[in-house]
N, C-alpha and C. Protein backbone atom coordinates (compact mmCIF):
# COMPACT_ATOMS: atom_id res chain seq x y z
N UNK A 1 115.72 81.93 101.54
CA UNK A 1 114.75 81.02 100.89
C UNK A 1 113.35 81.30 101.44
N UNK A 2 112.52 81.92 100.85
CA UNK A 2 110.62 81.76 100.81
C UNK A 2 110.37 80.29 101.11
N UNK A 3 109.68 80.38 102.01
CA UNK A 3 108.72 79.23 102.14
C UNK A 3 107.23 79.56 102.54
N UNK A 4 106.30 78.48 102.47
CA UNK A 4 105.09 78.79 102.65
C UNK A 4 104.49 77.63 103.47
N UNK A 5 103.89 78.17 104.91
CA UNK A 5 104.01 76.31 105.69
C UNK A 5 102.19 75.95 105.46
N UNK A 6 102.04 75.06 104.35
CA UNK A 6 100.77 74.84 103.46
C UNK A 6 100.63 73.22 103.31
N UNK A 7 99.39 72.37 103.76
CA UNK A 7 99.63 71.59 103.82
C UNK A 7 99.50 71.04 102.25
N UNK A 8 98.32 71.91 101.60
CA UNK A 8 97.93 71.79 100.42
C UNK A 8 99.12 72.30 99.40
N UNK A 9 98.98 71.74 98.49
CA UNK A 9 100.07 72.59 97.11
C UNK A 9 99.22 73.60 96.78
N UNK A 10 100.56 74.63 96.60
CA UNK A 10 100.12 76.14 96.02
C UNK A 10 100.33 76.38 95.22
N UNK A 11 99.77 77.18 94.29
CA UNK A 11 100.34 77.05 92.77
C UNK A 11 100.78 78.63 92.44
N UNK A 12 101.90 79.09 91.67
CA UNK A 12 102.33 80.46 91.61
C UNK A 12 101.16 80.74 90.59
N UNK A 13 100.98 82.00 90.66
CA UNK A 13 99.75 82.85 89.88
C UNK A 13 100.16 82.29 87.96
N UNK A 14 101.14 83.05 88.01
CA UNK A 14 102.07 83.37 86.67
C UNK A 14 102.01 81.98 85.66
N UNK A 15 101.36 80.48 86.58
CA UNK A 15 101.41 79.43 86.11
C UNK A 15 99.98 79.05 85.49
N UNK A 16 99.70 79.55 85.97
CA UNK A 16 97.82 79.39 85.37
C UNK A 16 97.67 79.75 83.88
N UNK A 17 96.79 79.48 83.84
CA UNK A 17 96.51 79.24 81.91
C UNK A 17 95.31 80.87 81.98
N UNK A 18 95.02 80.90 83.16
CA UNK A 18 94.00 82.32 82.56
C UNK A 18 94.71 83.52 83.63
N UNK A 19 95.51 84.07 82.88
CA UNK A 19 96.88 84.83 83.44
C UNK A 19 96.32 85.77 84.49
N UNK A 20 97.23 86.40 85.18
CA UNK A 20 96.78 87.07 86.22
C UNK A 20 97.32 88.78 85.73
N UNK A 21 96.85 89.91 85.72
CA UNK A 21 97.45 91.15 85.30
C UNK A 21 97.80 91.80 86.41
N UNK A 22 98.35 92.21 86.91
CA UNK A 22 99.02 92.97 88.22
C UNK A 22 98.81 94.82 87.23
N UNK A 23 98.19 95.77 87.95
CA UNK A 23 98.06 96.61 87.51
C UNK A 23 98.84 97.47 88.20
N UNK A 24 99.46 98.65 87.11
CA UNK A 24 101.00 99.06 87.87
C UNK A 24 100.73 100.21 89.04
N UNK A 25 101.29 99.87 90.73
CA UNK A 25 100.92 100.86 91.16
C UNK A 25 101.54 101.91 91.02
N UNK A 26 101.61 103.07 91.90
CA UNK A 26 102.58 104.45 92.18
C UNK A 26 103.25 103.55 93.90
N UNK A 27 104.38 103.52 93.27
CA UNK A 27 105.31 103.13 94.20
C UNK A 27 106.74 104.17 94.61
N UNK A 28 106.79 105.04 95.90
CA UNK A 28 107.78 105.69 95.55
C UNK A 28 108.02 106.20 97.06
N UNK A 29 109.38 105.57 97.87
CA UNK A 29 109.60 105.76 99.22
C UNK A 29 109.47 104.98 100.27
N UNK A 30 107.93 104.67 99.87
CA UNK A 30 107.61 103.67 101.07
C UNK A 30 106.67 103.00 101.27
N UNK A 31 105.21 103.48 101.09
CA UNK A 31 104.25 102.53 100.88
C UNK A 31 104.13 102.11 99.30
N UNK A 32 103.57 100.94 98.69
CA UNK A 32 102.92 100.91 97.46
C UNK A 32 100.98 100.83 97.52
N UNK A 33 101.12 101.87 97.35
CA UNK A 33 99.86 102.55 97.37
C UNK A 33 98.66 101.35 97.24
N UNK A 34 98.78 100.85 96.32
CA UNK A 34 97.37 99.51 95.87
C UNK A 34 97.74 98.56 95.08
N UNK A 35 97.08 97.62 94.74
CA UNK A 35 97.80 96.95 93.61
C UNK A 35 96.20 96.09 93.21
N UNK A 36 96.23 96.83 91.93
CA UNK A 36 94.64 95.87 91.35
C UNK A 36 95.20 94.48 91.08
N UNK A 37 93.73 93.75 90.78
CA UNK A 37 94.10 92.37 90.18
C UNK A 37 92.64 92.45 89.20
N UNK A 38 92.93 92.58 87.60
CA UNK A 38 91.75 92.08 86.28
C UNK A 38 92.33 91.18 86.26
N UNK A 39 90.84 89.82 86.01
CA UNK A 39 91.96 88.79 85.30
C UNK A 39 90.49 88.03 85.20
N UNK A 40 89.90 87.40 84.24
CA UNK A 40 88.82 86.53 83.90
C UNK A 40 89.15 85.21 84.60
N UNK A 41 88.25 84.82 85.39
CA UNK A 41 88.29 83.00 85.82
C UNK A 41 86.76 83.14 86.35
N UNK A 42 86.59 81.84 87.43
CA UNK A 42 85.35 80.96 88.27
C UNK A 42 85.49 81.49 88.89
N UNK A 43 84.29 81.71 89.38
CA UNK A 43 84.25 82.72 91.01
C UNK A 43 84.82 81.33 91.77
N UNK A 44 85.30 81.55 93.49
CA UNK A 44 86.07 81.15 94.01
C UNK A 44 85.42 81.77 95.11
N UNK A 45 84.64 81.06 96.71
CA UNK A 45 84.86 81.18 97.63
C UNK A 45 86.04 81.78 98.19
N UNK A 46 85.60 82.39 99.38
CA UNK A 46 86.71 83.07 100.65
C UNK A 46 86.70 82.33 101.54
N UNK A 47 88.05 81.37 101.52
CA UNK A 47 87.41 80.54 102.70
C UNK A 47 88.36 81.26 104.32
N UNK A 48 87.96 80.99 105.33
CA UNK A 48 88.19 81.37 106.56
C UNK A 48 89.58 81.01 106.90
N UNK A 49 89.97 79.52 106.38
CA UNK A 49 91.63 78.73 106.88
C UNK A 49 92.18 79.91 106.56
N UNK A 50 92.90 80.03 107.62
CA UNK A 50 94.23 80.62 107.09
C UNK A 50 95.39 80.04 106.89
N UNK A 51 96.63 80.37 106.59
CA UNK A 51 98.09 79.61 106.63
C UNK A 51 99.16 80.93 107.10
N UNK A 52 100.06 80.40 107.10
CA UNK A 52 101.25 81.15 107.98
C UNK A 52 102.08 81.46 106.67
N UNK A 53 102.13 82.74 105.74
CA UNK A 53 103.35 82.65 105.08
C UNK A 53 104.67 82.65 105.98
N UNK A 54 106.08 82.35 105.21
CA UNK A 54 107.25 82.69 106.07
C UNK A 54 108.33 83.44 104.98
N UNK A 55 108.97 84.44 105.33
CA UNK A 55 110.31 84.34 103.87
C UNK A 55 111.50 84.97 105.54
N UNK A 56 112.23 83.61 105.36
CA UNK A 56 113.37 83.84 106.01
C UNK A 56 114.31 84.31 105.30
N UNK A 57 114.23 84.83 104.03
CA UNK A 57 115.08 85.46 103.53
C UNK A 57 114.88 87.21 104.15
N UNK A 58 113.56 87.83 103.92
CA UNK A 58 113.33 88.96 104.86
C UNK A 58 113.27 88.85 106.08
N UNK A 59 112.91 87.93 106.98
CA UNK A 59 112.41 88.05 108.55
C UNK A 59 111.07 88.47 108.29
N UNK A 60 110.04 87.83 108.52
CA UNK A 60 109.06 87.94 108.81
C UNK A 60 108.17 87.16 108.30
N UNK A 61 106.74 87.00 108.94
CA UNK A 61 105.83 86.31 108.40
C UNK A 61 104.43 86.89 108.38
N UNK A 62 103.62 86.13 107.81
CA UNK A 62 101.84 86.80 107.97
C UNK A 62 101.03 85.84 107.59
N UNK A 63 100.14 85.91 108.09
CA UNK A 63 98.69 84.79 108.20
C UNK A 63 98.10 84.99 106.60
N UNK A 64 97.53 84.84 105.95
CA UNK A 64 96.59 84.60 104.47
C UNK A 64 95.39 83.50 104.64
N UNK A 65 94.52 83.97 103.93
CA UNK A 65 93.69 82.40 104.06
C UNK A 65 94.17 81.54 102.72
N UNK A 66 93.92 80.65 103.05
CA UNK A 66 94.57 79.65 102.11
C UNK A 66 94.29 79.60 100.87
N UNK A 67 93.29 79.93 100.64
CA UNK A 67 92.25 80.01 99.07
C UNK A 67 93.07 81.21 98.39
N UNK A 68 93.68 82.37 98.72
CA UNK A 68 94.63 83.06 98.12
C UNK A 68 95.73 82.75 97.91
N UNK A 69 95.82 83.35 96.30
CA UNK A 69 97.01 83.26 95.33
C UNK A 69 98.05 84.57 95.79
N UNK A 70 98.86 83.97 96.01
CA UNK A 70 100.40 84.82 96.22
C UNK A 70 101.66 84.86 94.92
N UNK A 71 102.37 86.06 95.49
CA UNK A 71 103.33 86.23 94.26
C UNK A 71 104.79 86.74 95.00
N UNK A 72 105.64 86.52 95.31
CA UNK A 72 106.97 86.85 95.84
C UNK A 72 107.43 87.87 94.72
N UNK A 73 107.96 88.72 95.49
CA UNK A 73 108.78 89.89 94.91
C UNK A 73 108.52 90.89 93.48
N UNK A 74 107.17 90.88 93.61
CA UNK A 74 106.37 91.74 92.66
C UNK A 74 106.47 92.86 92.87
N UNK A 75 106.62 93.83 92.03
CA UNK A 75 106.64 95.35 91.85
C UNK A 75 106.90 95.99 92.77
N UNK A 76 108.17 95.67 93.25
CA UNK A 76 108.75 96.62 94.88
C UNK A 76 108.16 95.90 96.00
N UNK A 77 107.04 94.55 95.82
CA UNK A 77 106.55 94.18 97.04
C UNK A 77 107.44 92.99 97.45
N UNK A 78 107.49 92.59 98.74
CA UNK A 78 108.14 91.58 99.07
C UNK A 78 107.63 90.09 98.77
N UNK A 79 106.35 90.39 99.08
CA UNK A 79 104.85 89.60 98.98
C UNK A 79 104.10 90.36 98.98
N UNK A 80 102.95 89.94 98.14
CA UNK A 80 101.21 89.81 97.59
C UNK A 80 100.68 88.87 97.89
N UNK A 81 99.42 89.01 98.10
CA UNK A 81 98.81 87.92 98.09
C UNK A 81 96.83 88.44 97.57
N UNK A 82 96.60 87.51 96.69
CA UNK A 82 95.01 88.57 95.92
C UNK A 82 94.14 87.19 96.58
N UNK A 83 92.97 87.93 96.88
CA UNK A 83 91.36 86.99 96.70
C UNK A 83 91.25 86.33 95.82
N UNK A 84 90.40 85.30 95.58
CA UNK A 84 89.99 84.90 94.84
C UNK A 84 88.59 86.16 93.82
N UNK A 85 88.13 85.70 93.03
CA UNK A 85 86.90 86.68 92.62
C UNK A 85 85.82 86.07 93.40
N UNK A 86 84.78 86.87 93.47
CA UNK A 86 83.42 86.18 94.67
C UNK A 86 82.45 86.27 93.21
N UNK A 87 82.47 86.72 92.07
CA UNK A 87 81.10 86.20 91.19
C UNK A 87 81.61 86.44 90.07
N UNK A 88 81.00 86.07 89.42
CA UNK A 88 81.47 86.78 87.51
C UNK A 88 81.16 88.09 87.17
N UNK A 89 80.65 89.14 88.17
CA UNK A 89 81.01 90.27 87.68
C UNK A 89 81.97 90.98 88.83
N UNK A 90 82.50 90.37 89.45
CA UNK A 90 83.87 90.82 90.33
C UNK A 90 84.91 91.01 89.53
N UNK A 91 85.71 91.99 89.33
CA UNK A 91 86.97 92.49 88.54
C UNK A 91 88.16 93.07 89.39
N UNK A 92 87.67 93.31 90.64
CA UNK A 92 89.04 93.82 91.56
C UNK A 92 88.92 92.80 92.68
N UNK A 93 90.57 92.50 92.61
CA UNK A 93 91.23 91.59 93.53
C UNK A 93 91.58 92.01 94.76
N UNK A 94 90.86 91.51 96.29
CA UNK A 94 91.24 92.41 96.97
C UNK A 94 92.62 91.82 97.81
N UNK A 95 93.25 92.40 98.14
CA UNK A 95 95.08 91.92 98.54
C UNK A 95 95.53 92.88 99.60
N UNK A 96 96.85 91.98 100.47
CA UNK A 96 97.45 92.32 101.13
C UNK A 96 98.75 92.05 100.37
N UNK A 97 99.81 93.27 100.19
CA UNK A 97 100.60 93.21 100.29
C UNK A 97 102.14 93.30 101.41
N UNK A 98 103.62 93.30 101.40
CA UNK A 98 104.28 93.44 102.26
C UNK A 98 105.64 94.39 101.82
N UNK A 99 106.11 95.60 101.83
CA UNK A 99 106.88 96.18 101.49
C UNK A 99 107.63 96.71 102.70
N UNK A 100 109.39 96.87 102.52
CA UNK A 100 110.15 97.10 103.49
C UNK A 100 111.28 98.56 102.97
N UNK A 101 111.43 99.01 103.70
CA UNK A 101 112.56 100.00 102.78
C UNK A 101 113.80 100.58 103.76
N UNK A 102 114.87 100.53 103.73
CA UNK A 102 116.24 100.34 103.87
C UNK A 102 116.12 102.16 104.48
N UNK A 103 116.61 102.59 106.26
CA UNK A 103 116.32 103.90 106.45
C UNK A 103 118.10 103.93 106.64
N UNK A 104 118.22 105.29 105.89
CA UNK A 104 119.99 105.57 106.38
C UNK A 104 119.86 106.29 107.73
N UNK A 105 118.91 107.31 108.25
CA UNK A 105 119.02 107.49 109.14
C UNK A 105 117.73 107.28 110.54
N UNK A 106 117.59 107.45 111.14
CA UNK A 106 116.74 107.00 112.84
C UNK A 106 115.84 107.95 112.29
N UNK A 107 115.11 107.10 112.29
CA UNK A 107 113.13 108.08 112.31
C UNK A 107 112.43 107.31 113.00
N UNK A 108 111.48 108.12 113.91
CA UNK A 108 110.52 107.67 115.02
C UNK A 108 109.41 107.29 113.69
N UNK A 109 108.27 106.53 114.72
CA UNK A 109 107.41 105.60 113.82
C UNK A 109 106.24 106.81 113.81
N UNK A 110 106.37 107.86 114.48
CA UNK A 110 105.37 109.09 114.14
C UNK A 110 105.39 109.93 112.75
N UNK A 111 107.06 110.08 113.02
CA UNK A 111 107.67 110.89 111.97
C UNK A 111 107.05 110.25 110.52
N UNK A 112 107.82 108.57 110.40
CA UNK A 112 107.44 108.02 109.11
C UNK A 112 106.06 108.21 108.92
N UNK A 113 104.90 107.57 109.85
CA UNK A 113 103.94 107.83 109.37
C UNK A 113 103.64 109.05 108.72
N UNK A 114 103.61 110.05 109.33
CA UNK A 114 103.61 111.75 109.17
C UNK A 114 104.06 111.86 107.47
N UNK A 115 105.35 111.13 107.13
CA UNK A 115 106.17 111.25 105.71
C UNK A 115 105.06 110.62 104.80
N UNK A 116 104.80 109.34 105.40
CA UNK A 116 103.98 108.20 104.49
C UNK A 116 102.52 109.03 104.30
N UNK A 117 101.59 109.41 105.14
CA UNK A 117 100.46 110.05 104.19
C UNK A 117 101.10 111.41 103.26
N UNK A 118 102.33 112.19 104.15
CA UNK A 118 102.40 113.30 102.69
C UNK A 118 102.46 112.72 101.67
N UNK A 119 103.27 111.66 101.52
CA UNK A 119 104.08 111.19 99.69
C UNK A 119 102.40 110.33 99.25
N UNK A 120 101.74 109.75 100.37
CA UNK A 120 100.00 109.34 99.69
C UNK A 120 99.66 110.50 99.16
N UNK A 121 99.36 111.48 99.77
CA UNK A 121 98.28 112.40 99.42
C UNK A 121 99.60 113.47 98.05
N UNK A 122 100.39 112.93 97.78
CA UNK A 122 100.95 114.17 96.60
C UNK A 122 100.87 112.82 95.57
N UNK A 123 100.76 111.36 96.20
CA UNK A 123 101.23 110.13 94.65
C UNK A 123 99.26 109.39 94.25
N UNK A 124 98.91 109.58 95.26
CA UNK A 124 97.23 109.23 94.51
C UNK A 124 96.12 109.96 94.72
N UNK A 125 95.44 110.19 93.76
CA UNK A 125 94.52 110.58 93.22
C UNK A 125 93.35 110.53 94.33
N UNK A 126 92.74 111.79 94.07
CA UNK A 126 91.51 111.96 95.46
C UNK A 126 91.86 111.66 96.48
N UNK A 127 93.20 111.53 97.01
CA UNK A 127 93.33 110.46 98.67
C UNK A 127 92.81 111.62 100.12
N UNK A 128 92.56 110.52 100.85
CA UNK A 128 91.38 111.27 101.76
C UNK A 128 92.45 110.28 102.81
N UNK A 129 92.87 110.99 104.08
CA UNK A 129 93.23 109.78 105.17
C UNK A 129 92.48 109.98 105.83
N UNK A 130 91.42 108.98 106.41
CA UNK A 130 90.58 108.93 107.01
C UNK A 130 91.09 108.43 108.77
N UNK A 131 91.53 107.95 109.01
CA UNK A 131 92.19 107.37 110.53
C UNK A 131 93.12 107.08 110.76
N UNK A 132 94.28 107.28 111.27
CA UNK A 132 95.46 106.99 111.69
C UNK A 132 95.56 106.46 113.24
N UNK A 133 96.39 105.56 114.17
CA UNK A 133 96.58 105.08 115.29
C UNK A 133 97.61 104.22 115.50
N UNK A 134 98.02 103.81 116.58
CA UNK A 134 99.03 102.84 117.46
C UNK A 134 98.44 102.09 117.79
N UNK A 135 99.32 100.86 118.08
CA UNK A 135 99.03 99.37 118.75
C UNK A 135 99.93 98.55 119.20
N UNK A 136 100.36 98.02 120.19
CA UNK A 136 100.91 97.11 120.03
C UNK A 136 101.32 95.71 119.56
N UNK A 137 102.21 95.27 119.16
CA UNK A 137 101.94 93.69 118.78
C UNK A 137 103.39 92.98 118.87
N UNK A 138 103.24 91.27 118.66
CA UNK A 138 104.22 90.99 118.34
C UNK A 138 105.45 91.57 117.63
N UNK A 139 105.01 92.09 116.63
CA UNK A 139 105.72 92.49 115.98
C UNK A 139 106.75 93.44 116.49
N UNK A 140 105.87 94.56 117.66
CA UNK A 140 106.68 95.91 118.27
C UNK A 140 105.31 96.99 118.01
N UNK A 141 105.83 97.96 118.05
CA UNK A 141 104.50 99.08 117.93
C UNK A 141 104.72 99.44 116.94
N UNK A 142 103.23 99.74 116.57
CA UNK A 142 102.65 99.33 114.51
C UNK A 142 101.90 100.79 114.71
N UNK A 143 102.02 101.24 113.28
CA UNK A 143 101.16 102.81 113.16
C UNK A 143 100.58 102.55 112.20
N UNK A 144 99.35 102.61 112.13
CA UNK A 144 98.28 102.09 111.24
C UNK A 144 97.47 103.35 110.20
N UNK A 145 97.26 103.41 109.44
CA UNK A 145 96.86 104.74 108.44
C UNK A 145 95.96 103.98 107.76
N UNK A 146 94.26 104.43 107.99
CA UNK A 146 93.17 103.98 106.84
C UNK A 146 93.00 105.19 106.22
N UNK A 147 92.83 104.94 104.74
CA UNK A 147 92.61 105.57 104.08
C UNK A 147 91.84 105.11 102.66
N UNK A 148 91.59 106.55 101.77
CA UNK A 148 90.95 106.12 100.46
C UNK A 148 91.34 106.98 99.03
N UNK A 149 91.15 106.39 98.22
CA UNK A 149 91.66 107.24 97.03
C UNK A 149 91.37 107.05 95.67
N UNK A 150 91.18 107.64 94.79
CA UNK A 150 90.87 106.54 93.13
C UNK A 150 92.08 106.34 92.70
N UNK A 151 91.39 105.09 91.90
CA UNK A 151 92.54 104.57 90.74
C UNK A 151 91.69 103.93 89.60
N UNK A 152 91.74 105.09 88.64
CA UNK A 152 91.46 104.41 87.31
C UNK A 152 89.60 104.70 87.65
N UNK A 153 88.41 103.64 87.27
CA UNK A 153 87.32 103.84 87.87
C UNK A 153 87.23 103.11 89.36
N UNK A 154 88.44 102.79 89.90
CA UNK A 154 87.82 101.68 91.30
C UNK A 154 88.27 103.21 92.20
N UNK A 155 87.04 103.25 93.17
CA UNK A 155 87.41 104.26 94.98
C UNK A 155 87.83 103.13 95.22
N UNK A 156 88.81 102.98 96.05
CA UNK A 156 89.72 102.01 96.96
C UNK A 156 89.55 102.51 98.16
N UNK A 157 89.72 101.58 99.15
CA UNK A 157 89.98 102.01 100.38
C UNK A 157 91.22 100.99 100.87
N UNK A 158 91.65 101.73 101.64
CA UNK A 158 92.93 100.81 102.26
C UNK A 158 93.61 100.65 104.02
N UNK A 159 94.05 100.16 104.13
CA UNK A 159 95.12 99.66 105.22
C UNK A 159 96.24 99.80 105.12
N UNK A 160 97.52 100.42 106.19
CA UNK A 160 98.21 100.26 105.96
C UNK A 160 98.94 100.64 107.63
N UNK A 161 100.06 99.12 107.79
CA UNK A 161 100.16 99.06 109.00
C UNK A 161 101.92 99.35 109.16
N UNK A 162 102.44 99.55 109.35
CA UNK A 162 104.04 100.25 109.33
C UNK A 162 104.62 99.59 111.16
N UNK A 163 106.05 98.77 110.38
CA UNK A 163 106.48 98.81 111.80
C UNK A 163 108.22 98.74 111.32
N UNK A 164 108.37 99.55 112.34
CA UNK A 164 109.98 99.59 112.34
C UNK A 164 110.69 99.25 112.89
N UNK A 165 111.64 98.12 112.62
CA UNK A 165 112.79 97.34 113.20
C UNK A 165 114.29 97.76 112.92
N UNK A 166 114.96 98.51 113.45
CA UNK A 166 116.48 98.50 113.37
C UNK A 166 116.13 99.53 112.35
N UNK A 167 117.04 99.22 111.22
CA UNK A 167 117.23 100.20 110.29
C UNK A 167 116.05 100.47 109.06
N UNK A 168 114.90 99.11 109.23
CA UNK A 168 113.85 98.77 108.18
C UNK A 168 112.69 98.93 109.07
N UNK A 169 111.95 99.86 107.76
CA UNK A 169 110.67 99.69 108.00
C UNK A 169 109.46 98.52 107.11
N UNK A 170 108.92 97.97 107.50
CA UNK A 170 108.10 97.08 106.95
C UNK A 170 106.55 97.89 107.13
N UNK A 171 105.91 97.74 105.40
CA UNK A 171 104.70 98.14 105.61
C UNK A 171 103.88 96.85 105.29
N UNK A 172 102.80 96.86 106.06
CA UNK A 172 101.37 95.94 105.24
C UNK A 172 100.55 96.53 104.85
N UNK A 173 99.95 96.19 103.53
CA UNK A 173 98.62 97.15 102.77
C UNK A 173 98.17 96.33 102.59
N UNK A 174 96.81 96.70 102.58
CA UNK A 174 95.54 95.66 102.58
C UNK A 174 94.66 96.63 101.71
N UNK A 175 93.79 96.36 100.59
CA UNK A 175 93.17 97.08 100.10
C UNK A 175 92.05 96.80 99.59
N UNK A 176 90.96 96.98 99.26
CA UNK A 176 89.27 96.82 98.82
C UNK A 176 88.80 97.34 98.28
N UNK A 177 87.89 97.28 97.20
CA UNK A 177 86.95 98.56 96.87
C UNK A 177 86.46 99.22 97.86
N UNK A 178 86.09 100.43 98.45
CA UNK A 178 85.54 101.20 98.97
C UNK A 178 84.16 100.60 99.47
N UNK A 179 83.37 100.43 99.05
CA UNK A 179 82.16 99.27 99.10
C UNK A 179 81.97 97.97 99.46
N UNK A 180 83.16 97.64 99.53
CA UNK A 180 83.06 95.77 99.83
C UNK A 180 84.40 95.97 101.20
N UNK A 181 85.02 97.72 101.18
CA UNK A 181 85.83 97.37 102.78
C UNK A 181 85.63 96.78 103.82
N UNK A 182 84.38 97.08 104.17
CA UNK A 182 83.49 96.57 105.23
C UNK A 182 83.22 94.97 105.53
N UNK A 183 83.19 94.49 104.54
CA UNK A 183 83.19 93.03 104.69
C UNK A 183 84.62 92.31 104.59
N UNK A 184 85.91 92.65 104.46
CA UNK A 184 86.95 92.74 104.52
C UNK A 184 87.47 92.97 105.51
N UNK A 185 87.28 94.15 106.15
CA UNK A 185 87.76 95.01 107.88
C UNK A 185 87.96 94.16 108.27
N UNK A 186 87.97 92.82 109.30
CA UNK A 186 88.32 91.94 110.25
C UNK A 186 89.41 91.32 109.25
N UNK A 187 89.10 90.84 108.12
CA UNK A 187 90.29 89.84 107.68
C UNK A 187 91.53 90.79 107.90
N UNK A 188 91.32 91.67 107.06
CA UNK A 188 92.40 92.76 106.79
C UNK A 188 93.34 92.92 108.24
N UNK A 189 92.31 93.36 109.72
CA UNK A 189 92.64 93.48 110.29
C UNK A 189 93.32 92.39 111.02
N UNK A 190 92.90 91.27 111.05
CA UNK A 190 93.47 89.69 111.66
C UNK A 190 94.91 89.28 110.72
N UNK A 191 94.85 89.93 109.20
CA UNK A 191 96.00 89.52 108.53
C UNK A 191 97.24 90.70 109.33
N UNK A 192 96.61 92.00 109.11
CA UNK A 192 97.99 93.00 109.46
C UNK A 192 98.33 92.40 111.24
N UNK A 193 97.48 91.81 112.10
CA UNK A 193 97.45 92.04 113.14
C UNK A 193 98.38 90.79 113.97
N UNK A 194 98.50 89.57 112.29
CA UNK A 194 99.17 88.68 112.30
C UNK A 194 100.87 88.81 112.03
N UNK A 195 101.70 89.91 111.28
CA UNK A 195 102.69 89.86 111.30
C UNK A 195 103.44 90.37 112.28
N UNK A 196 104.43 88.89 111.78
CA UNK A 196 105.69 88.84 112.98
C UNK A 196 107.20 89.23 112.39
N UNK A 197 107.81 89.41 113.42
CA UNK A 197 109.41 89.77 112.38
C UNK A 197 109.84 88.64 113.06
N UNK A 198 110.76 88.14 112.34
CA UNK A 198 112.12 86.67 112.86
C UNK A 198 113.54 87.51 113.30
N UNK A 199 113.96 86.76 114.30
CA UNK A 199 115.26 87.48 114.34
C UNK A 199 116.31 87.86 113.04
N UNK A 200 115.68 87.25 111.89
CA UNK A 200 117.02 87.55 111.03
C UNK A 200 116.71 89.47 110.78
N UNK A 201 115.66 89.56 110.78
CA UNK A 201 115.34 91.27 110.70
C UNK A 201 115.32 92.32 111.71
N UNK A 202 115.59 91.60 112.74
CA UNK A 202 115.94 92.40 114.13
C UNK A 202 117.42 92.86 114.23
């Protein structure tokens, strides 16, 4: 069972009267590369609160600010979660997603990374990896890959933080226009820097 520990009511995207379009990524192995959000509404502040998602059905959790709309089990993701728009000519949603994938056999968290930019750089367009590194965290030790790439007319830039428990790897992607990364970088980084695994995924 998903839960979300919110003091406010949340409302699923899919319920809104001015629909939300999920634009289809290239999903294939292990990361999902990006995931746009078009969708006409009110611009909408970023506000700072955050909240704690939880899905004890996967093991694990992650911080969001509260003003973002989430979606459970979208297009290979476990969780999404998009911005609000910041003006009326804002058209890309910027989001963290959460994807996990089932390993039959033992791979070091070098190796995967190493796998995860080849299958980037052969599945999107212009991709450039710009920084790769280690960290520790709650979570266990996380291998982190920034990078950038097109899709469609948006340069994207992205995040993507990989940690491996037992037989699963869990990725977080965080993604931006290329141009507005920069004002993003800390959230992005405070959201990936926030997930935890629960014992049910250990």
């Amino acid at each position: 069972m998903l839960k979300q520990k919110v003091s406010a009511e949340k409302k699923d995207p899919g319920n809104r009267k001015d629909k939300v379009r999920f634009g289809k990524p290239d999903f294939k192995f292990i990361l999902i590369s990006t995931v746009l959000i078009l969708f006409a509404s009110s611009a909408l502040a970023v506000s700072p609160l955050l909240t704690r998602y939880e899905s004890t059905r996967h093991g694990f959790s992650i911080q969001i600010p509260a003003t973002w709309q989430f979606k459970e089990g979208y297009m290979g993701t476990l969780f999404i979660a998009i911005s609000p728009l910041d003006d009326s000519l804002d058209e890309f949603r910027e989001n963290v997603n959460v994807t996990v994938e089932k390993l039959d056999l033992y791979i070091s968290l070098d190796e995967y990374m190493k796998i995860s930019v080849r299958n980037m750089a052969r599945m999107l367009t212009l991709f450039k990896e710009e920084e790769t590194g280690r960290r520790k965290s709650d979570a266990g030790e996380v291998g982190w890959i920034r990078y950038t790439h097109r899709q469609g007319i948006y340069h994207i830039r992205g995040l993507a933080s990989i940690v491996i428990a037992g037989n699963q790897a869990f990725v977080v992607t965080c993604t931006a226009e290329s141009d507005r990364f920069m004002k993003y970088r800390s959230l992005f980084e405070l959201m990936s820097k926030s997930f935890r695994l629960t014992k049910s995924s250990l």
